[in-house]
C-alpha atoms as a PDB file:
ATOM      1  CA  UNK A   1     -27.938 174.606 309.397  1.00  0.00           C
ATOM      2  CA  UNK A   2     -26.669 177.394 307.844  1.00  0.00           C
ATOM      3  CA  UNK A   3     -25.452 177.390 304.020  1.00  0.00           C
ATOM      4  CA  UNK A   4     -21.887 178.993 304.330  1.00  0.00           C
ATOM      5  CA  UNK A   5     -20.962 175.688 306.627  1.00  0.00           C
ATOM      6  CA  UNK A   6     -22.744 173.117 303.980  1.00  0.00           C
ATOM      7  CA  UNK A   7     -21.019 174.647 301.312  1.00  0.00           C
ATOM      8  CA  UNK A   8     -17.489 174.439 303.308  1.00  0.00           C
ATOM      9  CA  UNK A   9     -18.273 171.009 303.842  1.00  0.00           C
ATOM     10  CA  UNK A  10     -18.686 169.972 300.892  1.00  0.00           C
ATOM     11  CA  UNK A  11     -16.125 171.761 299.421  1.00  0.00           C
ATOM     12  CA  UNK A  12     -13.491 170.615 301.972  1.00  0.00           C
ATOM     13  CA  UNK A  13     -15.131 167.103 301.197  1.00  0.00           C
ATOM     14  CA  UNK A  14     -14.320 167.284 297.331  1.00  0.00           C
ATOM     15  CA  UNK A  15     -10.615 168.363 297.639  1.00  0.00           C
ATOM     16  CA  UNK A  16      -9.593 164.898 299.798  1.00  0.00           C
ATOM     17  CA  UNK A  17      -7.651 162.990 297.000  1.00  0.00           C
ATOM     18  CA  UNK A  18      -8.676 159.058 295.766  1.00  0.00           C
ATOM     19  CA  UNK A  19      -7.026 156.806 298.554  1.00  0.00           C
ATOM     20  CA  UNK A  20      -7.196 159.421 301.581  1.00  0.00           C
ATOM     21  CA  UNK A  21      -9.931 160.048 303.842  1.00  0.00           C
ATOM     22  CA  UNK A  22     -10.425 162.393 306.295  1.00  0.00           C
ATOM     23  CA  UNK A  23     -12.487 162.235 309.492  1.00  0.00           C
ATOM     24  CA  UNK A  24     -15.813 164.165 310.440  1.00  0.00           C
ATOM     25  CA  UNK A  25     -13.512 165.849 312.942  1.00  0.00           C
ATOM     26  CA  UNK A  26     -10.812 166.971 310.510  1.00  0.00           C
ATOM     27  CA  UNK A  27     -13.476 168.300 308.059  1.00  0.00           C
ATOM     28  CA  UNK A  28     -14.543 170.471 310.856  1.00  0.00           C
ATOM     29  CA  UNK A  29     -11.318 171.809 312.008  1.00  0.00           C
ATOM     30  CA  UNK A  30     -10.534 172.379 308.078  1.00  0.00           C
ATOM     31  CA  UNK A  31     -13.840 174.790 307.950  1.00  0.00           C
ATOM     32  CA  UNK A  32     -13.182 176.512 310.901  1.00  0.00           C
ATOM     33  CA  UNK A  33     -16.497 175.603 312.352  1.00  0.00           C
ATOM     34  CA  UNK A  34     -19.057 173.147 313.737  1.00  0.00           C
ATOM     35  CA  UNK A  35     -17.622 169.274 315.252  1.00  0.00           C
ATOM     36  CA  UNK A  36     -17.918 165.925 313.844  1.00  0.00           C
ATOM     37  CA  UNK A  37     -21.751 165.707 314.619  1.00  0.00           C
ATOM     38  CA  UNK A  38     -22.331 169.057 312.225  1.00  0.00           C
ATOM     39  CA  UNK A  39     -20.288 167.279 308.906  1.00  0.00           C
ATOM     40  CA  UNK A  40     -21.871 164.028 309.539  1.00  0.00           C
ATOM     41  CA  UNK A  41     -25.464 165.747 309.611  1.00  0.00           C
ATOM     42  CA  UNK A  42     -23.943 167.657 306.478  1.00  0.00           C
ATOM     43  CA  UNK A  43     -22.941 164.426 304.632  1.00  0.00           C
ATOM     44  CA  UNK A  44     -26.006 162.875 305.495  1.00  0.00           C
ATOM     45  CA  UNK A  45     -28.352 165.498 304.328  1.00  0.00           C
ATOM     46  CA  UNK A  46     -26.191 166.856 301.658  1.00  0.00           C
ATOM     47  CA  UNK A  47     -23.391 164.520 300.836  1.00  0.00           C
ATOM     48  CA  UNK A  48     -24.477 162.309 298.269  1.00  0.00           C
ATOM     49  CA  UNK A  49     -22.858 164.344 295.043  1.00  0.00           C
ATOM     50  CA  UNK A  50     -19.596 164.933 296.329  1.00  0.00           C
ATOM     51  CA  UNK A  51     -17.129 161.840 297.604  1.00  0.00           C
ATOM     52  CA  UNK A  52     -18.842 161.158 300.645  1.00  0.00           C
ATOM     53  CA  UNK A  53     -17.069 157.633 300.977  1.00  0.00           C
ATOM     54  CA  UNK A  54     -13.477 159.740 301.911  1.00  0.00           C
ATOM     55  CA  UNK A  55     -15.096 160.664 305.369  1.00  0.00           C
ATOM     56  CA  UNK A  56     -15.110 158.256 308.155  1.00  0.00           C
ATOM     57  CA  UNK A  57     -14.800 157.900 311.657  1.00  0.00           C
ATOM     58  CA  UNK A  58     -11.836 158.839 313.588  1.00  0.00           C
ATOM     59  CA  UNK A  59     -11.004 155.325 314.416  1.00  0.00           C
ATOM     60  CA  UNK A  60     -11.178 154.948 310.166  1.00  0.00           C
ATOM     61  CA  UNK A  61     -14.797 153.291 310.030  1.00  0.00           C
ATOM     62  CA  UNK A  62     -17.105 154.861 306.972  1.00  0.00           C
ATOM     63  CA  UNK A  63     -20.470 155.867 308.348  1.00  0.00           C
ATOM     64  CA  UNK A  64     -22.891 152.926 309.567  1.00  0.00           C
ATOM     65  CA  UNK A  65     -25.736 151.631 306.972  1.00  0.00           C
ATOM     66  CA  UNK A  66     -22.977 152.577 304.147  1.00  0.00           C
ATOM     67  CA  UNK A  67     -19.830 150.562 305.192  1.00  0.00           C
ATOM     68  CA  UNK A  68     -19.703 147.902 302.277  1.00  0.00           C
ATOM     69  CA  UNK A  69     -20.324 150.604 299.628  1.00  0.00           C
ATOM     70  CA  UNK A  70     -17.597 152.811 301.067  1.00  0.00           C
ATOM     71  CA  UNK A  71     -14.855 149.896 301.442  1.00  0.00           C
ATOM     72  CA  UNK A  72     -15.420 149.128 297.984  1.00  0.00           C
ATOM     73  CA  UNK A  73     -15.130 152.606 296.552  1.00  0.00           C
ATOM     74  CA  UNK A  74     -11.620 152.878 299.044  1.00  0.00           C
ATOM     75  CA  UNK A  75     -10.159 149.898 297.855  1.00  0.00           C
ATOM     76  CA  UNK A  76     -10.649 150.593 294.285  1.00  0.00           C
ATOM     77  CA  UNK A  77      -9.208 154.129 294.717  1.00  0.00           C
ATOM     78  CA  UNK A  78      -5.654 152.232 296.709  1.00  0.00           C
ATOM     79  CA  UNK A  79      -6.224 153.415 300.255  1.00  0.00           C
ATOM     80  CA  UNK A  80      -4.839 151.454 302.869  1.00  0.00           C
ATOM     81  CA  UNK A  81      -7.652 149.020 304.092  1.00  0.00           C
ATOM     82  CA  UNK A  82      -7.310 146.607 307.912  1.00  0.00           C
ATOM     83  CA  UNK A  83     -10.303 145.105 307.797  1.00  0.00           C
ATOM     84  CA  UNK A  84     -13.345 147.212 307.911  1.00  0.00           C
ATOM     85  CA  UNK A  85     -11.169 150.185 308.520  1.00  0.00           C
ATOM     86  CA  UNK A  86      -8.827 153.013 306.946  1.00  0.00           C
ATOM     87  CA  UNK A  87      -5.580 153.038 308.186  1.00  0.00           C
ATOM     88  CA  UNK A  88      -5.800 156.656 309.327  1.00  0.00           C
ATOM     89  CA  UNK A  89      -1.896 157.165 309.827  1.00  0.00           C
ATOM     90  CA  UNK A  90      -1.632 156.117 306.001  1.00  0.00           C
ATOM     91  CA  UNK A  91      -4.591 157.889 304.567  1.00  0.00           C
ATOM     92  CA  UNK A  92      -5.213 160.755 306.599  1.00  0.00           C
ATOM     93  CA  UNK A  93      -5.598 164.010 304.317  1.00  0.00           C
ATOM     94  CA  UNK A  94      -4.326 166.899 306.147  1.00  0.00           C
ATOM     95  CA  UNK A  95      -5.171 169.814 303.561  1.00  0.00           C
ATOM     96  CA  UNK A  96      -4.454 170.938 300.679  1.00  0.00           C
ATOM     97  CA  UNK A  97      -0.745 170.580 300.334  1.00  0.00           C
ATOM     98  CA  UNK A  98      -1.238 166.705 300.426  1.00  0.00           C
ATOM     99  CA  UNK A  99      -3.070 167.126 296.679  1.00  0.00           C
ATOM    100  CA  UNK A 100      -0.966 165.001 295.010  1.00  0.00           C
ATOM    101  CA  UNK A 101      -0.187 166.255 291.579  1.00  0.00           C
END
């Protein structure tokens, strides 16, 4: 994998505010590069220092093995929780001009 797309990533990853998420699909469309397999292989290998919890399925699941951590760290930062799930047409970050200031 090469470094320019980890470092995207992970950037993209650490500019989604508290109570939005964005999916492994709209990270990649944000970077320009790679699909939803590439970020979640990027999260997974690299993702631990930066909010990793903010990316989630489309359907608004977190990533399997992690679920219970990431709900918690969601509903403490206010985003719109059904269930086990974000409610994506609530939460979704679309970029940068969403940064709430």
């Amino acid at each position: 994998m090469q470094e320019e797309f980890v470092e995207a990533v992970l950037s993209a990853v650490e500019l989604i505010p508290p109570g939005q998420v964005a999916s492994y699909g709209d990270i990649a469309d944000y970077v320009g590069s790679g699909g939803p397999r590439q970020v979640g292989s990027v999260m997974s290998h690299y993702g631990a220092a930066v909010c990793w919890w903010r990316v989630v399925r489309a359907d608004g699941r977190p990533a399997d093995g992690l679920t219970e951590r990431a709900l918690e760290h969601l509903a403490s930062e206010g985003a719109p929780l059904r269930g086990d799930r974000v409610i994506m047409a609530d939460a979704r970050w679309t970029g940068p001009s969403t940064l709430r200031t």
